[in-house]
N, C-alpha and C. Protein backbone atom coordinates (compact mmCIF):
# COMPACT_ATOMS: atom_id res chain seq x y z
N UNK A 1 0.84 -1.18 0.00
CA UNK A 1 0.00 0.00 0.00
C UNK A 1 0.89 1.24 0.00
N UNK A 2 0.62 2.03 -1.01
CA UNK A 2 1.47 3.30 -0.76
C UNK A 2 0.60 4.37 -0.74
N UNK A 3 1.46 4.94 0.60
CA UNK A 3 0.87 6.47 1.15
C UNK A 3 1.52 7.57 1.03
N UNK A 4 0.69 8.47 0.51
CA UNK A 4 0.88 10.02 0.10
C UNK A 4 0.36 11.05 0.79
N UNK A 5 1.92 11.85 1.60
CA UNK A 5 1.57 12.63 2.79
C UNK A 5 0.30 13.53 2.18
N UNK A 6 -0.12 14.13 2.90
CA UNK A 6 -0.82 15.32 2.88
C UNK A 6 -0.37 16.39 2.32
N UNK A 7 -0.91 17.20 1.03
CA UNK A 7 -1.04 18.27 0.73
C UNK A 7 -2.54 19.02 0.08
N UNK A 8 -2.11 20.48 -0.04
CA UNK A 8 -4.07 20.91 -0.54
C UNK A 8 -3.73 20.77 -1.64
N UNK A 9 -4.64 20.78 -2.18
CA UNK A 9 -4.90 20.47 -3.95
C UNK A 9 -4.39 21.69 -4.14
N UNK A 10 -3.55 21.42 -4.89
CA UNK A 10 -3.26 23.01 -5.88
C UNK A 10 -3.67 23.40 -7.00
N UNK A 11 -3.77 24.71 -7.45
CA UNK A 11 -4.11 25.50 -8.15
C UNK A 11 -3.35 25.08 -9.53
N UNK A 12 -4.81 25.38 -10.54
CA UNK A 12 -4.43 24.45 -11.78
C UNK A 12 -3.24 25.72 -12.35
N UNK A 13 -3.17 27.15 -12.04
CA UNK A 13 -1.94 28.10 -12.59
C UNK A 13 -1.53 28.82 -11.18
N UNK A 14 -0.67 29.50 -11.22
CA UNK A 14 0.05 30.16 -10.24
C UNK A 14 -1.37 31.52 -10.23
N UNK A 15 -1.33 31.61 -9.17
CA UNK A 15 -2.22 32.93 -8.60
C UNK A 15 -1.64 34.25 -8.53
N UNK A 16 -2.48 34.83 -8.81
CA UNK A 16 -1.95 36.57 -8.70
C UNK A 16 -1.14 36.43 -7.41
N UNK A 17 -0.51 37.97 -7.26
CA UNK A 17 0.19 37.90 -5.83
C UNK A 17 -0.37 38.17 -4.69
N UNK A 18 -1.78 38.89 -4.76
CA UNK A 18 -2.49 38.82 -3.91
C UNK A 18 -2.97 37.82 -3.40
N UNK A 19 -3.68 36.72 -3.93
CA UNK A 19 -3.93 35.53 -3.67
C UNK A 19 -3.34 35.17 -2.91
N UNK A 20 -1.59 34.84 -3.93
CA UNK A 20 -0.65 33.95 -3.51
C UNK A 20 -0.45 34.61 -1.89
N UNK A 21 -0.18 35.69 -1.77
CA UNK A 21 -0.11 36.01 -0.34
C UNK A 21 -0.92 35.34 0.74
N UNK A 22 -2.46 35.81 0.21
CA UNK A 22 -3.49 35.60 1.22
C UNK A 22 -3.52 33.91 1.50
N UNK A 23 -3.10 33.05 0.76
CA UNK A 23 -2.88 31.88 0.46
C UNK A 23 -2.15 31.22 1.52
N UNK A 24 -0.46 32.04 1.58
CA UNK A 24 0.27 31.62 2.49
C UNK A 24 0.42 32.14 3.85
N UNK A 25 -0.27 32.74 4.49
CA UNK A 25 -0.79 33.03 5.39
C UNK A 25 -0.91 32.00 6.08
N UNK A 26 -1.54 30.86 5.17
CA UNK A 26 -2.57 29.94 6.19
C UNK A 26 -1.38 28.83 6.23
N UNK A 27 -0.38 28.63 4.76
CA UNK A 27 0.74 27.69 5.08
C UNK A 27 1.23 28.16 3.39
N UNK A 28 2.30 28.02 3.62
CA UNK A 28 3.21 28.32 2.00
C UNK A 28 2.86 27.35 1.33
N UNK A 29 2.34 25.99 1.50
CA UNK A 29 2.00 24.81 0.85
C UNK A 29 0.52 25.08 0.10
N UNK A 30 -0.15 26.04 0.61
CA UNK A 30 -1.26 26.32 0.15
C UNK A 30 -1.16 27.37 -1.29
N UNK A 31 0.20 28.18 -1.71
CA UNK A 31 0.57 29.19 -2.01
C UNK A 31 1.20 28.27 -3.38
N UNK A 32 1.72 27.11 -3.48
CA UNK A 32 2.02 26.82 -4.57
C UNK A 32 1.06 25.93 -5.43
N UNK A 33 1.30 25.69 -6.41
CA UNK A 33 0.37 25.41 -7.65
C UNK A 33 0.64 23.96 -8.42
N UNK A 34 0.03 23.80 -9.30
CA UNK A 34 -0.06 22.44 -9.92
C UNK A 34 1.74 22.41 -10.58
N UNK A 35 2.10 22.52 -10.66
CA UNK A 35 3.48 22.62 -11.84
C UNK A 35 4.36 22.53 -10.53
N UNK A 36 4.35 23.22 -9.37
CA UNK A 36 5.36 22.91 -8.27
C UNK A 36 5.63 21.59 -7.79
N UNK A 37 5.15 21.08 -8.10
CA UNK A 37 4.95 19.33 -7.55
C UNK A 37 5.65 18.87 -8.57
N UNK A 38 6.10 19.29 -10.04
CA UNK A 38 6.31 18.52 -11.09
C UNK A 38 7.57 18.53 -11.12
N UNK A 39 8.05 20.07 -11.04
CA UNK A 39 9.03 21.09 -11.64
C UNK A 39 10.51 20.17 -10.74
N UNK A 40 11.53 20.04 -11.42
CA UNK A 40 12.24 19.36 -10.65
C UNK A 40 13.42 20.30 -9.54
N UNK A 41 13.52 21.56 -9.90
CA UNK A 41 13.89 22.80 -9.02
C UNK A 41 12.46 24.07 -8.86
N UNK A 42 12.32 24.46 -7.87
CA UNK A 42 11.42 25.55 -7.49
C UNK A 42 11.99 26.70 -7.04
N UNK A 43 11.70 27.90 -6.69
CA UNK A 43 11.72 28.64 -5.60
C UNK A 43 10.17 29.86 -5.26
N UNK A 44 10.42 29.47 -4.09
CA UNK A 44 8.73 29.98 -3.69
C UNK A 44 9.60 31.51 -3.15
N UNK A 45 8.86 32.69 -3.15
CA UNK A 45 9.51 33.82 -1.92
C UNK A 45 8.49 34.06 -0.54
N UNK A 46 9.19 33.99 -0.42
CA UNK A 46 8.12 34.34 1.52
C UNK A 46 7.94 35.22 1.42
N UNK A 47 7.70 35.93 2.46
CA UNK A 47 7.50 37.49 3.03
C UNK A 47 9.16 37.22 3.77
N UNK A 48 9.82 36.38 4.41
CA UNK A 48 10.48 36.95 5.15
C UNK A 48 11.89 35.73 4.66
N UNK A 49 11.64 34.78 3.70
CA UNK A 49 12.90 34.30 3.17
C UNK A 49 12.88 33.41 2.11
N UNK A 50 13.47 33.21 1.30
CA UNK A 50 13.47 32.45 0.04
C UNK A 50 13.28 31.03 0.23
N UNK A 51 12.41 30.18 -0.28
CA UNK A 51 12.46 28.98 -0.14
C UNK A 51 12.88 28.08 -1.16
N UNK A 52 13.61 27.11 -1.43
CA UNK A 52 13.85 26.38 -2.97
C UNK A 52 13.32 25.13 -2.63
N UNK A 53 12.98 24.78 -3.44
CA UNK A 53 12.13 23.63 -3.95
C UNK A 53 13.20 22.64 -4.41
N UNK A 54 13.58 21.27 -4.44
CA UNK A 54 14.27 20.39 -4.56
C UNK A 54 13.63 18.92 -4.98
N UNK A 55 13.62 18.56 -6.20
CA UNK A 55 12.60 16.81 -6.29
C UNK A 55 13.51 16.31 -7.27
N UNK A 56 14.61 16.65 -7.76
CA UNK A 56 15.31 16.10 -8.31
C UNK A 56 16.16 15.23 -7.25
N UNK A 57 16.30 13.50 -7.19
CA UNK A 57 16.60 12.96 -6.43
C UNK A 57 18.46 12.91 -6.22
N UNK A 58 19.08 13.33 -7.58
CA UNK A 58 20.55 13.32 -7.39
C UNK A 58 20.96 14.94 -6.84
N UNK A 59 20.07 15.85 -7.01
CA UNK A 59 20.25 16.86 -6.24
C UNK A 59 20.52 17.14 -4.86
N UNK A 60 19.28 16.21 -4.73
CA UNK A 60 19.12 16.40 -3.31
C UNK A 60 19.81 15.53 -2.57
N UNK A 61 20.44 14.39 -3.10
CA UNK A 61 21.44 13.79 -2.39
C UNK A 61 22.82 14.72 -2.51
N UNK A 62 23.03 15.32 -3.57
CA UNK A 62 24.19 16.40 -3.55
C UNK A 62 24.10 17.03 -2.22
N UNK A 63 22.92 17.74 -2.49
CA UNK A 63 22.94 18.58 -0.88
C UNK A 63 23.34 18.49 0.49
N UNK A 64 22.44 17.00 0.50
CA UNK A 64 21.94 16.43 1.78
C UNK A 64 23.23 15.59 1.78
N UNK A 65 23.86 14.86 1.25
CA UNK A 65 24.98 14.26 1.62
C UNK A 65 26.40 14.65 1.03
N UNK A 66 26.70 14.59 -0.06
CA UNK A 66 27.67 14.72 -0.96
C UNK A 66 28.32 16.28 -0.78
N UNK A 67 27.93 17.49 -0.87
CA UNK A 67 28.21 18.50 -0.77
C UNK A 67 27.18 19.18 0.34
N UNK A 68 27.19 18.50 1.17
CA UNK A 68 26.43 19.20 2.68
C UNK A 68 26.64 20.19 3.51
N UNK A 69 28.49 20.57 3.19
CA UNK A 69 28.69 21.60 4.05
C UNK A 69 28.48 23.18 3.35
N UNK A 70 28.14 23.12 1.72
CA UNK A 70 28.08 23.47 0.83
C UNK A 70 26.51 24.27 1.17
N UNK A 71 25.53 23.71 1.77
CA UNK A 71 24.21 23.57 1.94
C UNK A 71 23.89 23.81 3.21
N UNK A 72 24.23 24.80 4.31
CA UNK A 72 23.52 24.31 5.77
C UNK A 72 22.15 24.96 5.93
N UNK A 73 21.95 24.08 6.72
CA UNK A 73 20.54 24.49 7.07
C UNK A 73 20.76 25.84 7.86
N UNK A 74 19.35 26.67 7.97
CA UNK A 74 19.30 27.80 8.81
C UNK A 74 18.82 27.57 9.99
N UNK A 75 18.81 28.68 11.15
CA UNK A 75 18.64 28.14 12.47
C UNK A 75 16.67 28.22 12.19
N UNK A 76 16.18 29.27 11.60
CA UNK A 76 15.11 28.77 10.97
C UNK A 76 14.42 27.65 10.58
N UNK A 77 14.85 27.03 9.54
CA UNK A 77 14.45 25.63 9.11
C UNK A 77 14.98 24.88 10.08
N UNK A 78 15.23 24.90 11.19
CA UNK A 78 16.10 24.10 11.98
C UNK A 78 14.34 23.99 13.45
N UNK A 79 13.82 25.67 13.60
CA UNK A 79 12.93 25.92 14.74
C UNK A 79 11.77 25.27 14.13
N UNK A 80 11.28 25.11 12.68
CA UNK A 80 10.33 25.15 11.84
C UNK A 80 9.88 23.44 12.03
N UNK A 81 11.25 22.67 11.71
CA UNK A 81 11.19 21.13 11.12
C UNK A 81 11.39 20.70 12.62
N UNK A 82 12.18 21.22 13.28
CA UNK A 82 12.87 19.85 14.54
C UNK A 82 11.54 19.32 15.44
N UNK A 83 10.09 20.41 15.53
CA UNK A 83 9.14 19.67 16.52
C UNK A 83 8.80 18.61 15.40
N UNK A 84 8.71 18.21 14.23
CA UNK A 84 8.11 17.55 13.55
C UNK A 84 8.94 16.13 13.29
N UNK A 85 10.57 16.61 12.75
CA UNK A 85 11.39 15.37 12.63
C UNK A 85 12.72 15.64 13.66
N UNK A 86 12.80 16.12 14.43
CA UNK A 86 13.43 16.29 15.34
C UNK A 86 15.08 16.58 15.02
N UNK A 87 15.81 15.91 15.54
CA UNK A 87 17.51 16.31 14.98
C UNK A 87 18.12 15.71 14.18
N UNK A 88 17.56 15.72 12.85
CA UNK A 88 17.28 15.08 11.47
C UNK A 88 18.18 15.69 10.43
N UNK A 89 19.07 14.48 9.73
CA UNK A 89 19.49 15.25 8.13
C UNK A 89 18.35 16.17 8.10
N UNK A 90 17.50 16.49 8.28
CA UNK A 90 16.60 17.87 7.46
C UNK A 90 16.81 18.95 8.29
N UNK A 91 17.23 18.68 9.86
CA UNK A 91 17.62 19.80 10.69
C UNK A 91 18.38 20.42 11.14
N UNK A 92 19.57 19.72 10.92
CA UNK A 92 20.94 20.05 11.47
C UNK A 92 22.04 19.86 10.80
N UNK A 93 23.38 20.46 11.07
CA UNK A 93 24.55 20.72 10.80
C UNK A 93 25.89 20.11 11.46
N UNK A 94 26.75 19.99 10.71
CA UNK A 94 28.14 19.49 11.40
C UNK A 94 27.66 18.08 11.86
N UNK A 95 28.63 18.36 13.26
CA UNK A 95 28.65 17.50 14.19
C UNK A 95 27.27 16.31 14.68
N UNK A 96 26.81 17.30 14.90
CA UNK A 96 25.12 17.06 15.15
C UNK A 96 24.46 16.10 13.55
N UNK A 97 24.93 16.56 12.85
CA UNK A 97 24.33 15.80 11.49
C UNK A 97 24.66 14.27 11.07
N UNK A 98 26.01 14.66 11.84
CA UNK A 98 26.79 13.17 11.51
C UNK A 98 26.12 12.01 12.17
């Protein structure tokens, strides 16, 4: 059986910026559109920091393993992810990562 986390249905085109704003308000996941799911690099903009999008699978092993120090996480994505996956390749740096 295969399971597919949770996301909202997205929008069959990208939304004005008003929208897109009022959109992410409620979660930035709500703010992207049908083609973001496809696209094998993204970048969404916040109000308060750039986000990139990553589904290319040799990429993201670049990142995440291969050239990692290349890539650190912010103390941000660090307050955002850790209640969810705690002190995770997705959360941390250095020492702590190893």
């Amino acid at each position: 059986m295969s399971e597919c986390p949770f996301f909202p249905k997205p929008y069959k085109n990208k939304a004005s910026t008003l929208l897109t704003f009022l959109l992410k308000r409620r979660s930035w996941l709500d703010g992207l559109y049908e083609r973001s799911y496809k696209m094998q690099t993204g970048y969404v903009k916040m109000p308060n920091f750039d986000l990139y999008v990553i589904n290319d699978t040799k990429e993201v092993k670049r990142m995440m393993v291969d050239e990692v120090r290349e890539f650190p996480k912010s103390a941000f994505l660090h307050e955002l992810l850790s209640p969810l996956l705690g002190e995770s390749i997705f959360t941390t740096n250095g020492e702590v990562w190893k």
